[in-house]
C-alpha atoms as a PDB file:
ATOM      1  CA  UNK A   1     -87.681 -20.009 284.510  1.00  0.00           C
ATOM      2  CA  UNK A   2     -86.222 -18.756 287.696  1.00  0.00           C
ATOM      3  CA  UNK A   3     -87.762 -15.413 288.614  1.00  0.00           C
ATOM      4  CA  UNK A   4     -85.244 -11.951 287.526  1.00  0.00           C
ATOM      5  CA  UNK A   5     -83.332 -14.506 285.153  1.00  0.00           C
ATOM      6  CA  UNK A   6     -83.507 -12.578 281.557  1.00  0.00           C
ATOM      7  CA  UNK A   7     -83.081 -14.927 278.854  1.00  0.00           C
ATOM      8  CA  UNK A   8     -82.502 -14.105 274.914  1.00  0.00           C
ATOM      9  CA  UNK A   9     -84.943 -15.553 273.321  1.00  0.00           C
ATOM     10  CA  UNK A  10     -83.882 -16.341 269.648  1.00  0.00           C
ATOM     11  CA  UNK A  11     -86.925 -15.600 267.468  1.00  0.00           C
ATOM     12  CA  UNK A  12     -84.978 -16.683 264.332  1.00  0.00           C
ATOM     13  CA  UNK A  13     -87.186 -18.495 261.670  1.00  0.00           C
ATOM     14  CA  UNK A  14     -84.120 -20.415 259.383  1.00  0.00           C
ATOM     15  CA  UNK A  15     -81.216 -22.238 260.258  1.00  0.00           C
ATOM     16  CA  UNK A  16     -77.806 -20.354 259.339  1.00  0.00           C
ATOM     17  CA  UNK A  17     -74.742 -21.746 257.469  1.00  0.00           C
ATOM     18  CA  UNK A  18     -72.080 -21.963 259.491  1.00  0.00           C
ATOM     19  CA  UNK A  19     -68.893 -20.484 257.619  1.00  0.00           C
ATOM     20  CA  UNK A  20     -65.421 -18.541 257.877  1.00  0.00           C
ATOM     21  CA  UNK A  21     -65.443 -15.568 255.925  1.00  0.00           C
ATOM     22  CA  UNK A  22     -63.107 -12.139 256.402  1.00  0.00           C
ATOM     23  CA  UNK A  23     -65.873  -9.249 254.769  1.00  0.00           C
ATOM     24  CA  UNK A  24     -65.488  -6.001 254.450  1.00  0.00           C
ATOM     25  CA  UNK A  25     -68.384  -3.557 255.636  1.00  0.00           C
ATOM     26  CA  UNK A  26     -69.355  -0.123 255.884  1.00  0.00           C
ATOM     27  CA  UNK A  27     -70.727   1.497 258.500  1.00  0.00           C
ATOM     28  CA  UNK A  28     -73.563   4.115 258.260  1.00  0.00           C
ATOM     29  CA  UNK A  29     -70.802   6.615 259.797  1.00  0.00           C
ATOM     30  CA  UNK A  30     -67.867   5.999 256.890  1.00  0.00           C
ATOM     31  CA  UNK A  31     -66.051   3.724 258.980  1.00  0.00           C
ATOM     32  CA  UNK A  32     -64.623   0.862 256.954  1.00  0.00           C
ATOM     33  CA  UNK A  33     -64.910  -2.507 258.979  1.00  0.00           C
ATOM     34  CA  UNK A  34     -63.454  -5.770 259.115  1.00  0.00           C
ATOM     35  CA  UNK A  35     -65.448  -8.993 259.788  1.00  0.00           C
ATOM     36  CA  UNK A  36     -65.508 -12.374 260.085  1.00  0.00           C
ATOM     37  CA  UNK A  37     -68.899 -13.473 259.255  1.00  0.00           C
ATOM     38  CA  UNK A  38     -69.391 -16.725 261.102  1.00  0.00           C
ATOM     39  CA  UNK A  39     -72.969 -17.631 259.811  1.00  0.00           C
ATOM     40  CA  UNK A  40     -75.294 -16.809 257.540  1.00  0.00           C
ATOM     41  CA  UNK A  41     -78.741 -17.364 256.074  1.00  0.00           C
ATOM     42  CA  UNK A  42     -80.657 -15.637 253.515  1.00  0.00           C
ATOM     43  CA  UNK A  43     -82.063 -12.851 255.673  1.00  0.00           C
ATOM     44  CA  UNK A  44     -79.221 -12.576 258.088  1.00  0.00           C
ATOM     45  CA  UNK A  45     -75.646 -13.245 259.472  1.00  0.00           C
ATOM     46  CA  UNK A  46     -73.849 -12.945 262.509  1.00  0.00           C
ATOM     47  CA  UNK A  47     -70.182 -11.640 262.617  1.00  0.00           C
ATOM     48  CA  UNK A  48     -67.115 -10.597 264.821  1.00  0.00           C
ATOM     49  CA  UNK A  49     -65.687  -7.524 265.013  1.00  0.00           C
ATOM     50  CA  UNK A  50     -63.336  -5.392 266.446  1.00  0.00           C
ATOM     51  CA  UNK A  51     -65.479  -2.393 265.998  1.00  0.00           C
ATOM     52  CA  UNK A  52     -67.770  -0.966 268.626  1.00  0.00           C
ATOM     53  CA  UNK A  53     -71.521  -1.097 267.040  1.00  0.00           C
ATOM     54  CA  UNK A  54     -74.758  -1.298 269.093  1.00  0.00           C
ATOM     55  CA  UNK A  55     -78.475  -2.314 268.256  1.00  0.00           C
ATOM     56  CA  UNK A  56     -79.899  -0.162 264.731  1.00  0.00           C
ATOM     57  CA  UNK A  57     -76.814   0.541 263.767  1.00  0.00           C
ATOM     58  CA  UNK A  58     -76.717   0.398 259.349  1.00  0.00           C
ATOM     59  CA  UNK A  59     -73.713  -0.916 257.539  1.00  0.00           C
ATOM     60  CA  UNK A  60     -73.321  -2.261 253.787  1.00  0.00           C
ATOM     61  CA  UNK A  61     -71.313  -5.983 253.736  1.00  0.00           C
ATOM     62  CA  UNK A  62     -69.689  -6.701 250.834  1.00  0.00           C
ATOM     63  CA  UNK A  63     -70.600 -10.396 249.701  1.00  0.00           C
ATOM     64  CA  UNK A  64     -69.179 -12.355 246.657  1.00  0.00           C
ATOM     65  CA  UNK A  65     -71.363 -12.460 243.984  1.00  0.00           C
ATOM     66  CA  UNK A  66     -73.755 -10.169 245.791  1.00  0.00           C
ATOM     67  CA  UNK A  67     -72.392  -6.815 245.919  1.00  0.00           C
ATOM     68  CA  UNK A  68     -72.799  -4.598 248.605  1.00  0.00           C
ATOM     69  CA  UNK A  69     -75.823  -6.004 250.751  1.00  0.00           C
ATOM     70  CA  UNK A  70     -77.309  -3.160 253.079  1.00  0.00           C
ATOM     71  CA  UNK A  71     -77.929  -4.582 256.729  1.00  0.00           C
ATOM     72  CA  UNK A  72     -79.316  -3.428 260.283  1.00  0.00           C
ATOM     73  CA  UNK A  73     -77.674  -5.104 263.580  1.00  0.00           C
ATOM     74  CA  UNK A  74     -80.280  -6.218 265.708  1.00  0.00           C
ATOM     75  CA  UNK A  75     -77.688  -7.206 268.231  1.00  0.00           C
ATOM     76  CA  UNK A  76     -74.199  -6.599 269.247  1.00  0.00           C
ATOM     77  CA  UNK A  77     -72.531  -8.558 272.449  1.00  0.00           C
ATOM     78  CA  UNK A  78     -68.749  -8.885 273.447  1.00  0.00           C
ATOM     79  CA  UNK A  79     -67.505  -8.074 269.620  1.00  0.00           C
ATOM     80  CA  UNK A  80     -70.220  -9.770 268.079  1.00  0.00           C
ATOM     81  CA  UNK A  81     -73.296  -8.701 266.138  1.00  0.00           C
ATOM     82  CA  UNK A  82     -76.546 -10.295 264.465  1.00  0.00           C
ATOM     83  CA  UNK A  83     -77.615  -8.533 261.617  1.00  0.00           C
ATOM     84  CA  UNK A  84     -80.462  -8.892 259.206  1.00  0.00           C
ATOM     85  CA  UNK A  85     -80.420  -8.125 255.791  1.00  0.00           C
ATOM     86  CA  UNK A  86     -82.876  -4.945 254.432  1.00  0.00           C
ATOM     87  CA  UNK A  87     -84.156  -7.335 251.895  1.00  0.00           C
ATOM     88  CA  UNK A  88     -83.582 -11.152 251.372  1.00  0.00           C
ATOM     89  CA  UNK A  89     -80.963 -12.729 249.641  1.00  0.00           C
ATOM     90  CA  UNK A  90     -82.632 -14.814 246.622  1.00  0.00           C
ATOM     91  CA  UNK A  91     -82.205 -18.468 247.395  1.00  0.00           C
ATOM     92  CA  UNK A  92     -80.300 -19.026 243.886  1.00  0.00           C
ATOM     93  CA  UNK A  93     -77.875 -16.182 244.660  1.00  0.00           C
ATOM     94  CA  UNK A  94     -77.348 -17.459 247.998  1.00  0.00           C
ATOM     95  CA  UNK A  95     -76.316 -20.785 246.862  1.00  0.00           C
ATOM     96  CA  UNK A  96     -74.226 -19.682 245.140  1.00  0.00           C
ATOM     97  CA  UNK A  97     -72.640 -17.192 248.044  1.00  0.00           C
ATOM     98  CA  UNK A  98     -72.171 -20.516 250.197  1.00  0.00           C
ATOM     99  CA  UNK A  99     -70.312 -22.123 247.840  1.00  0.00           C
ATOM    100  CA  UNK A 100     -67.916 -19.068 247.595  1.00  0.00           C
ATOM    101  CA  UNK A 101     -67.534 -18.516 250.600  1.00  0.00           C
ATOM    102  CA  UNK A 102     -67.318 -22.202 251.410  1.00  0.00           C
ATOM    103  CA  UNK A 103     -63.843 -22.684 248.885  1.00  0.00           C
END
């Protein structure tokens, strides 16, 4: 790696499930979001947004089938952000998210 080149390093354990899903969130502040969730896992998704949010930021994510599912971004770059979940989605439940969100 060249020297003064910073590269993300994506310390991500699962693959994600790629998907096309309009959620609504929100944020710690009251704000009431709009996303597109573009992937997700069990402990995690990554959406785009309009909003302005920045690293530790808290919102809620409504999910089908799940309720409300409390979440931390880790990241947020050029109107997108990488969130993980504050507790893991059970793999049966999450099934059966996917194939919601996948009709």
């Amino acid at each position: 790696m060249p020297f003064g080149k910073l590269v993300h390093m994506d310390d991500r354990r699962e693959d994600r499930d790629a998907v096309h899903h309009r959620a609504r969130a929100t944020h710690a502040d009251g704000r009431v979001l709009q996303l597109l969730v573009v992937n997700i896992s069990p402990n995690g998704f990554m959406a785009r947004s309009d909003a302005a949010m920045a690293e530790g930021d808290r919102l809620r994510i409504a999910l089908p089938g799940v309720g409300m599912a409390p979440a931390e971004v880790r990241w947020a770059l050029g109107g997108r952000i990488g969130c993980q979940f504050d507790q893991p989605i059970r793999l049966g439940d999450y099934y059966e998210l996917l194939a919601a969100l996948m009709r």
